[in-house]
Protein backbone atom coordinates (compact mmCIF):
# COMPACT_ATOMS: atom_id res chain seq x y z
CA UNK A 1 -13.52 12.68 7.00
CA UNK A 2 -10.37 11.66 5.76
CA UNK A 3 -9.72 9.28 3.06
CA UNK A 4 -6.83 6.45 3.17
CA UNK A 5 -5.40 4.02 0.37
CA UNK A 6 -4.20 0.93 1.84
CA UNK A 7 -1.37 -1.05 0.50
CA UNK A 8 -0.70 -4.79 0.98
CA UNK A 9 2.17 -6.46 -0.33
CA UNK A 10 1.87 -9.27 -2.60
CA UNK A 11 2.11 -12.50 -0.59
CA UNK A 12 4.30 -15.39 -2.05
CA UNK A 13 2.38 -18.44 -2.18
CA UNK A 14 -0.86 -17.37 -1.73
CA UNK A 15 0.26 -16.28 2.17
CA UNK A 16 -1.65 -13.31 3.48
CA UNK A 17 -0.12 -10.29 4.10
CA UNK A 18 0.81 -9.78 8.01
CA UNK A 19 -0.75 -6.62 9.70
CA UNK A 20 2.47 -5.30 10.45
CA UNK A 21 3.46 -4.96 6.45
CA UNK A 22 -0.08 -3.28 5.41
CA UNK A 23 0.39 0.30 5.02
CA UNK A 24 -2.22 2.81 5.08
CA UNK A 25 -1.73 6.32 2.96
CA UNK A 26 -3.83 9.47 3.38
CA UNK A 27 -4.79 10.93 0.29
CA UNK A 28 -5.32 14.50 -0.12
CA UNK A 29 -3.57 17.25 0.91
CA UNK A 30 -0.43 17.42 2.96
CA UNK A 31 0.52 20.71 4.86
CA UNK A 32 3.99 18.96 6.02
CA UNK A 33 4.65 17.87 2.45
CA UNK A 34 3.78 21.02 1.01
CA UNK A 35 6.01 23.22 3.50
CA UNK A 36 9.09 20.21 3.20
CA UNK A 37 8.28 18.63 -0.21
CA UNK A 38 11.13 16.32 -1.09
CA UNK A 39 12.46 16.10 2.94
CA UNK A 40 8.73 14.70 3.31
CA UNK A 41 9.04 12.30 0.22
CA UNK A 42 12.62 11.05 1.77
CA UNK A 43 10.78 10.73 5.31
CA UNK A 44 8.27 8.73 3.56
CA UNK A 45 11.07 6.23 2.07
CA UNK A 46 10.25 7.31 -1.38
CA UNK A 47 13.99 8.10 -2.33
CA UNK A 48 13.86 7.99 -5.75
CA UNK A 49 10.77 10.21 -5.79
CA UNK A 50 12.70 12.34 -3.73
CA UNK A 51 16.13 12.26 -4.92
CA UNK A 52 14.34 13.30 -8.76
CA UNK A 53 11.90 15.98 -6.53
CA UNK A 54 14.89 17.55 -5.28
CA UNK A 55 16.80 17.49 -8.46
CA UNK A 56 13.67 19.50 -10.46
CA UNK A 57 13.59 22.06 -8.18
CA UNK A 58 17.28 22.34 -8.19
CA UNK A 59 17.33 22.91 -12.00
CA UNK A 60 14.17 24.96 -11.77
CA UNK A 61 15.98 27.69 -9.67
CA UNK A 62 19.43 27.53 -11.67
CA UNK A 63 17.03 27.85 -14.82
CA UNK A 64 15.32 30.93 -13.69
CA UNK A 65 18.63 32.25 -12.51
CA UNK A 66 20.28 31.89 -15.93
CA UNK A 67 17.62 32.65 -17.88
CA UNK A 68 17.59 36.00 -15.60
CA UNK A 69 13.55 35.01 -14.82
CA UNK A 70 12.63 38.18 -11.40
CA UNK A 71 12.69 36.11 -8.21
CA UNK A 72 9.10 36.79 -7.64
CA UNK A 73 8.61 34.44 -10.54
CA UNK A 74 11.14 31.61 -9.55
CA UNK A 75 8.99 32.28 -6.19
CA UNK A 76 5.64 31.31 -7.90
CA UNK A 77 7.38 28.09 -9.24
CA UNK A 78 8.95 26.67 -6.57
CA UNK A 79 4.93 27.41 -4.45
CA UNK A 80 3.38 25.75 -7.96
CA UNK A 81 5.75 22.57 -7.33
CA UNK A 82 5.32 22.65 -3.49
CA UNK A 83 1.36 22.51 -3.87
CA UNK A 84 2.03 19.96 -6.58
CA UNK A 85 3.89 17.76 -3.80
CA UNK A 86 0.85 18.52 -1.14
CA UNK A 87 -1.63 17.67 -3.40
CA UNK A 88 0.07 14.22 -5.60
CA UNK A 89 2.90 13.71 -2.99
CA UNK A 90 0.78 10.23 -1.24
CA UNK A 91 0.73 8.99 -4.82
CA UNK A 92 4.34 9.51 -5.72
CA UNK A 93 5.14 7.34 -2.03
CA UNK A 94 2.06 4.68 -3.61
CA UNK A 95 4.11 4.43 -6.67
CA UNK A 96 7.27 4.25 -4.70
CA UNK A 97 5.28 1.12 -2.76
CA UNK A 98 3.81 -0.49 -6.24
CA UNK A 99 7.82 -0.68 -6.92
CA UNK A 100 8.43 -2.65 -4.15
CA UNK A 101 5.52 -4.64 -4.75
CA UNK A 102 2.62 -3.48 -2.85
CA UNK A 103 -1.06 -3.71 -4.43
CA UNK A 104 -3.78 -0.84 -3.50
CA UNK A 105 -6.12 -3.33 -2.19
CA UNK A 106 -8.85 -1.14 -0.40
CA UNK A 107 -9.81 3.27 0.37
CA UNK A 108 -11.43 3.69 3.42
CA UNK A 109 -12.68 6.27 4.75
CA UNK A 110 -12.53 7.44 8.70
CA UNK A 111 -11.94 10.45 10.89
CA UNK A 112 -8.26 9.31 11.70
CA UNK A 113 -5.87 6.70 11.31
CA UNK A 114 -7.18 4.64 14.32
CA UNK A 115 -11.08 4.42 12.93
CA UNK A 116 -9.49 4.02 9.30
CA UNK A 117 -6.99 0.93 10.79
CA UNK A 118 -10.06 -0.77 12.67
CA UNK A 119 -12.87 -0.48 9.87
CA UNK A 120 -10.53 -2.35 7.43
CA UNK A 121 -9.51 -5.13 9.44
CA UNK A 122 -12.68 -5.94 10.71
CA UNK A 123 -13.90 -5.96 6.94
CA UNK A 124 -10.32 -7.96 6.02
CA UNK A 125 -10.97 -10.69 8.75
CA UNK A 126 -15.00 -11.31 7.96
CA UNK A 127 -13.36 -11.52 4.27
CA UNK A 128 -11.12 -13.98 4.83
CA UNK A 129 -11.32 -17.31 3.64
CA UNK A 130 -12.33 -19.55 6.17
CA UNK A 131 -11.43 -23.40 6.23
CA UNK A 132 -13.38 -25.89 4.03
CA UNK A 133 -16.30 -28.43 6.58
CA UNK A 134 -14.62 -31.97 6.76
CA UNK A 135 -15.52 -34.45 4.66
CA UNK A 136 -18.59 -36.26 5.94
CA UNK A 137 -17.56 -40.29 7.50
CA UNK A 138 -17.21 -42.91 4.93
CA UNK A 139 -20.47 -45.28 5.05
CA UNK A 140 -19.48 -48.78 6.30
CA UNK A 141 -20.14 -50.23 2.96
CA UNK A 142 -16.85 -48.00 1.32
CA UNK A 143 -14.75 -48.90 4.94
CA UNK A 144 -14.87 -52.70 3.82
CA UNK A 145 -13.58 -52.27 0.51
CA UNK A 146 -9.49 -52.85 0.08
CA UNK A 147 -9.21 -49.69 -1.97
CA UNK A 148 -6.54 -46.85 0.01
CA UNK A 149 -8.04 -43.92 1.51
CA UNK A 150 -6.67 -40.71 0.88
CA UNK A 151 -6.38 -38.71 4.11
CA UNK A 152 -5.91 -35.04 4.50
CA UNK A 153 -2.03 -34.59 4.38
CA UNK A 154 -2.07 -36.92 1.67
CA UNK A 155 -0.52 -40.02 3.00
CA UNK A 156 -2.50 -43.26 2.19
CA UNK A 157 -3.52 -45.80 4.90
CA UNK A 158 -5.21 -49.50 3.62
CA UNK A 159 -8.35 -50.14 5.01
């Protein structure tokens, strides 16, 4: 079973998020960003995260090389960095998304994407607000009186 975060973006006005903007992480480890590490972060549109990523591991060699460190262990630091990025690399792209404004709103767990995708928005649309009943008929009594009546789009109309 695989687990997944899932992002929304924070709606202006109170608007809901459209399915198209929800974005759905899987959490644990990554072979592809292990083997590719910041190449995976940059594929993932977490430049930042990659453009710093990049830049560590560039200093991290050129400081083993002038510190005169054996290449076996410049080796062992640039695998201890790669695992770093398979393990923590779908949080660095969730904290590139919480930049731009997305909220983790849900983890849900499936066998893939597609089972993940369906469980949460069948849960999202049974959670959804649904429309207020109408207001019950005014009582002829209230209909006679010259008071205005407020109708739903707020305009007023005498009676």
């Amino acid at each position: 079973m695989a687990v997944y975060t899932v992002h929304l973006p924070k709606g202006s006005n109170g608007e809901a998020a459209s399915a198209e903007q929800i974005v759905f992480l899987r959490d644990g480890f990554s072979m592809s960003a292990f083997v590719f590490g910041p190449l995976w972060l940059a594929w993932n549109r977490a430049w930042l995260a990659a453009s710093l990523s990049l830049l560590a591991l560039i200093l991290l060699t050129a400081a083993g090389s002038r510190l005169e460190l054996p290449s076996a262990a410049i080796s062992v630091a640039g695998i201890a960095v790669s695992l770093a990025f398979a393990l923590e690399g779908s949080r660095l792209v969730a904290w590139t998304l919480a930049r731009r404004g997305y909220v983790e709103s849900a983890v849900v767990v499936g066998e893939n994407l597609d089972e993940v995708e369906e469980a949460f928005f069948n849960s999202w649309r049974a959670a959804a607000p649904v429309a207020p009943p109408l207001a019950p008929a005014a009582s002829p009594s209230a209909a006679s009186s010259s008071e205005p009546v407020v109708s739903g789009l707020g305009e007023e109309r005498e009676t």
